[in-house]
Structures are given as C-alpha cells and as structure tokens.
C-alpha atoms as a PDB file:
ATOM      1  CA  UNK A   1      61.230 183.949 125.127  1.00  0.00           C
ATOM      2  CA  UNK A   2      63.538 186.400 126.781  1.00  0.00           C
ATOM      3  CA  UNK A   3      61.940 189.666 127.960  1.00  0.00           C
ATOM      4  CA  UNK A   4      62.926 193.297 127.242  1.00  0.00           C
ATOM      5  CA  UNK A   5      64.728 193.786 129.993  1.00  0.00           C
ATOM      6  CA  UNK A   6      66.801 191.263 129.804  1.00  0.00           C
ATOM      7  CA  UNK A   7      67.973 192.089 126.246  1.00  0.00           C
ATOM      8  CA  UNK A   8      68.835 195.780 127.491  1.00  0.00           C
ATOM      9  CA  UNK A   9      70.860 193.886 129.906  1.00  0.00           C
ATOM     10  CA  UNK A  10      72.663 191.899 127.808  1.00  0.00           C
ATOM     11  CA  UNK A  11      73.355 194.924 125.412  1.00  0.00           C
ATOM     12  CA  UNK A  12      75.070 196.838 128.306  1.00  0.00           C
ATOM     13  CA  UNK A  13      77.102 193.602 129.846  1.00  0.00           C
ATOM     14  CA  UNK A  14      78.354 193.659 126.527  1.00  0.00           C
ATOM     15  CA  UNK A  15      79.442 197.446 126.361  1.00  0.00           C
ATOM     16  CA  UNK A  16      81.139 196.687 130.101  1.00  0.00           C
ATOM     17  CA  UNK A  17      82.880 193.413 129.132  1.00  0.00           C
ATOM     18  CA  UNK A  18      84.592 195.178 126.120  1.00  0.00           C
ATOM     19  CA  UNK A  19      85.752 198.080 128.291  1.00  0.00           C
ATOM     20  CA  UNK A  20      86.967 195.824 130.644  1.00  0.00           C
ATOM     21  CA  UNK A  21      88.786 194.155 127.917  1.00  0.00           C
ATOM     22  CA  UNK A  22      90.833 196.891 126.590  1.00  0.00           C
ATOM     23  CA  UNK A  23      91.563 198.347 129.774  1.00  0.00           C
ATOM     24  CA  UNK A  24      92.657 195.459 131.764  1.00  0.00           C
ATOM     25  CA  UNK A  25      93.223 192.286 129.152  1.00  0.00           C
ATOM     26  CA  UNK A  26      95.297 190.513 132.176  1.00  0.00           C
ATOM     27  CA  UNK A  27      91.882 189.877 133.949  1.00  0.00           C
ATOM     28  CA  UNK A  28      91.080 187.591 131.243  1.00  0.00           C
ATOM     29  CA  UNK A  29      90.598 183.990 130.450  1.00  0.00           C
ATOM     30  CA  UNK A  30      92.434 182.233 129.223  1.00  0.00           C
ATOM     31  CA  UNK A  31      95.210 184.164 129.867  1.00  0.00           C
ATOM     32  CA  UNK A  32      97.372 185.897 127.563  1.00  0.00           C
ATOM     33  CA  UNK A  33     100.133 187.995 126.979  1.00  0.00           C
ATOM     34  CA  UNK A  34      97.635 191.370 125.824  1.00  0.00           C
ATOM     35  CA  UNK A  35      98.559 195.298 127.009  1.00  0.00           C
ATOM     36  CA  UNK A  36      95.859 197.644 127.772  1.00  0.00           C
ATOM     37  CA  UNK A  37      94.655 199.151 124.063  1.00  0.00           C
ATOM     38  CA  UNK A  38      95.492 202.958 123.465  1.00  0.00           C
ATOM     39  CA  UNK A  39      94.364 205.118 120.647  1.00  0.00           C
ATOM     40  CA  UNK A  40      92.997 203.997 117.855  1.00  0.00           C
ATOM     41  CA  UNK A  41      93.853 200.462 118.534  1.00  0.00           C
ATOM     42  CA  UNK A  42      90.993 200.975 121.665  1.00  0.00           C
ATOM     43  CA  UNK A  43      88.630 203.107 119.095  1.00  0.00           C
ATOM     44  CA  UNK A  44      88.592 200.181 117.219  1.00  0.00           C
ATOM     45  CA  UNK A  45      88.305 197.434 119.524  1.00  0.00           C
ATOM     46  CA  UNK A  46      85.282 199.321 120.693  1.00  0.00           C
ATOM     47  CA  UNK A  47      83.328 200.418 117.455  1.00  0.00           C
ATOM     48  CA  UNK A  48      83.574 196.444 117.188  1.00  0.00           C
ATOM     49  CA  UNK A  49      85.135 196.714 114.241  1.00  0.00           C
ATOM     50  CA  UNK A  50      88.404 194.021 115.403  1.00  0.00           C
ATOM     51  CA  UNK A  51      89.071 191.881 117.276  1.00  0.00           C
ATOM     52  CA  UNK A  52      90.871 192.016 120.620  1.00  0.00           C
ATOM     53  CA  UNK A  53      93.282 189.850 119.483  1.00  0.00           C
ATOM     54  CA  UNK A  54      94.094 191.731 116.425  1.00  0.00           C
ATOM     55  CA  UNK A  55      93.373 195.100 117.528  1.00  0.00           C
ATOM     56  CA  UNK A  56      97.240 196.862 117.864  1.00  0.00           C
ATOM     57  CA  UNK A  57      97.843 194.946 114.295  1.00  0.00           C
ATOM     58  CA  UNK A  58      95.382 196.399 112.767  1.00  0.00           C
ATOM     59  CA  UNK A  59      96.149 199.830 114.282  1.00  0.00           C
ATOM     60  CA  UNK A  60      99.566 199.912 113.495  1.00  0.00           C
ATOM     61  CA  UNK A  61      99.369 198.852 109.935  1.00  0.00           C
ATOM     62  CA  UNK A  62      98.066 201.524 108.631  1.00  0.00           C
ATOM     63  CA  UNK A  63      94.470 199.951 108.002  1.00  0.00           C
ATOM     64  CA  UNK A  64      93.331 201.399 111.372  1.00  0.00           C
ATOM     65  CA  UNK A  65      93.105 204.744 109.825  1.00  0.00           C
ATOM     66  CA  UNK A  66      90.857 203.768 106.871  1.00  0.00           C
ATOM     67  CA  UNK A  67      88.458 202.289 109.842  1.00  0.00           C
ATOM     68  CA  UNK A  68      88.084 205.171 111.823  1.00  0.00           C
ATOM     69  CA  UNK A  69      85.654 208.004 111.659  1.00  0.00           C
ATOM     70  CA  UNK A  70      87.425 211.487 111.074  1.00  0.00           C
ATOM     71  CA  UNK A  71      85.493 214.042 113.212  1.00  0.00           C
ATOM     72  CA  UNK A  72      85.295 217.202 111.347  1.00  0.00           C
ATOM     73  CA  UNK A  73      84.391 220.263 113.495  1.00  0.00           C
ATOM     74  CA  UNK A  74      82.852 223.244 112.250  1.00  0.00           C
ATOM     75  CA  UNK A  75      84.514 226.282 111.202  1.00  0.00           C
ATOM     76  CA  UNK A  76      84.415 229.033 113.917  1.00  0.00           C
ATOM     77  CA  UNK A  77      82.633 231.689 112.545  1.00  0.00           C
ATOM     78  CA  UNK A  78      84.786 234.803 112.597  1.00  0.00           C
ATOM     79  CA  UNK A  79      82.766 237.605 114.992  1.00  0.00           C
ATOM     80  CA  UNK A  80      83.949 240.765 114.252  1.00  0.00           C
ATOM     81  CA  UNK A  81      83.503 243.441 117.180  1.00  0.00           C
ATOM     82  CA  UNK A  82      83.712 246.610 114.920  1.00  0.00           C
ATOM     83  CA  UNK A  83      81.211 248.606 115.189  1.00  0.00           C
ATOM     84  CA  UNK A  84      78.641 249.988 112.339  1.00  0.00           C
ATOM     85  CA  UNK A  85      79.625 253.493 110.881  1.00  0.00           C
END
C-alpha cells in the first residue's frame, strides 16, 4: 500500500520528467534525434494531450489548434475621467 506522500511524489516527478523532456529531449534514453518543443507543440506535450514523439506533428498539422485552450481575456472596461456636470 503506498502512502500519501509518496503518491504526491510521484505526481510531481512526473510534472519534472515531462519538462525535462521538452526542454532537453537529447538527455534521453534511448536516444533520439528530438529538438527542444516550442509553442504549442510544448503546450501540448504538457497538457498530456500527445505524445513526445508526435508532438511537432501534431502541432504543425493544424490539429494542434483544435487541442488547445483559447484564453479569452476580459474586456477592459472603458473609465471615463470626465467629470459630472
């Protein structure tokens, strides 16, 4: 039975082995012929939602858009500074 602490571990080895990933691919096993990810290629990688291997693919076919999250931010509201006649 593994304890809680251990499974907060693993969750966070996990976060750092994917970073580690798509910034420096060369430092893994076997080894392979991958590039440090950029843009949404990374975004992706990271959200979990390809794999490393397939991660620029993805990205640069077009289907990389439909994956990622659009971040809408709010309308600035207009602040007027005239003053009340």
């Amino acid at each position: 039975m593994a304890t809680v602490s251990h499974e907060i571990e693993k969750i966070f080895q996990s976060q750092r082995d994917r970073l580690r990933n798509a910034d420096d691919p060369h430092m893994m096993r076997p080894k392979k012929d991958y590039k440090p990810l950029k843009g949404v290629a990374r975004q992706l990688y990271l959200e979990k939602r390809v794999k490393l291997s397939r991660a620029n693919i993805v990205a640069n076919s077009g289907l990389g858009l439909a994956f990622t999250k659009v971040s809408t931010q709010p309308e600035k509201k207009k602040e007027s500074n005239d003053e009340k006649t």
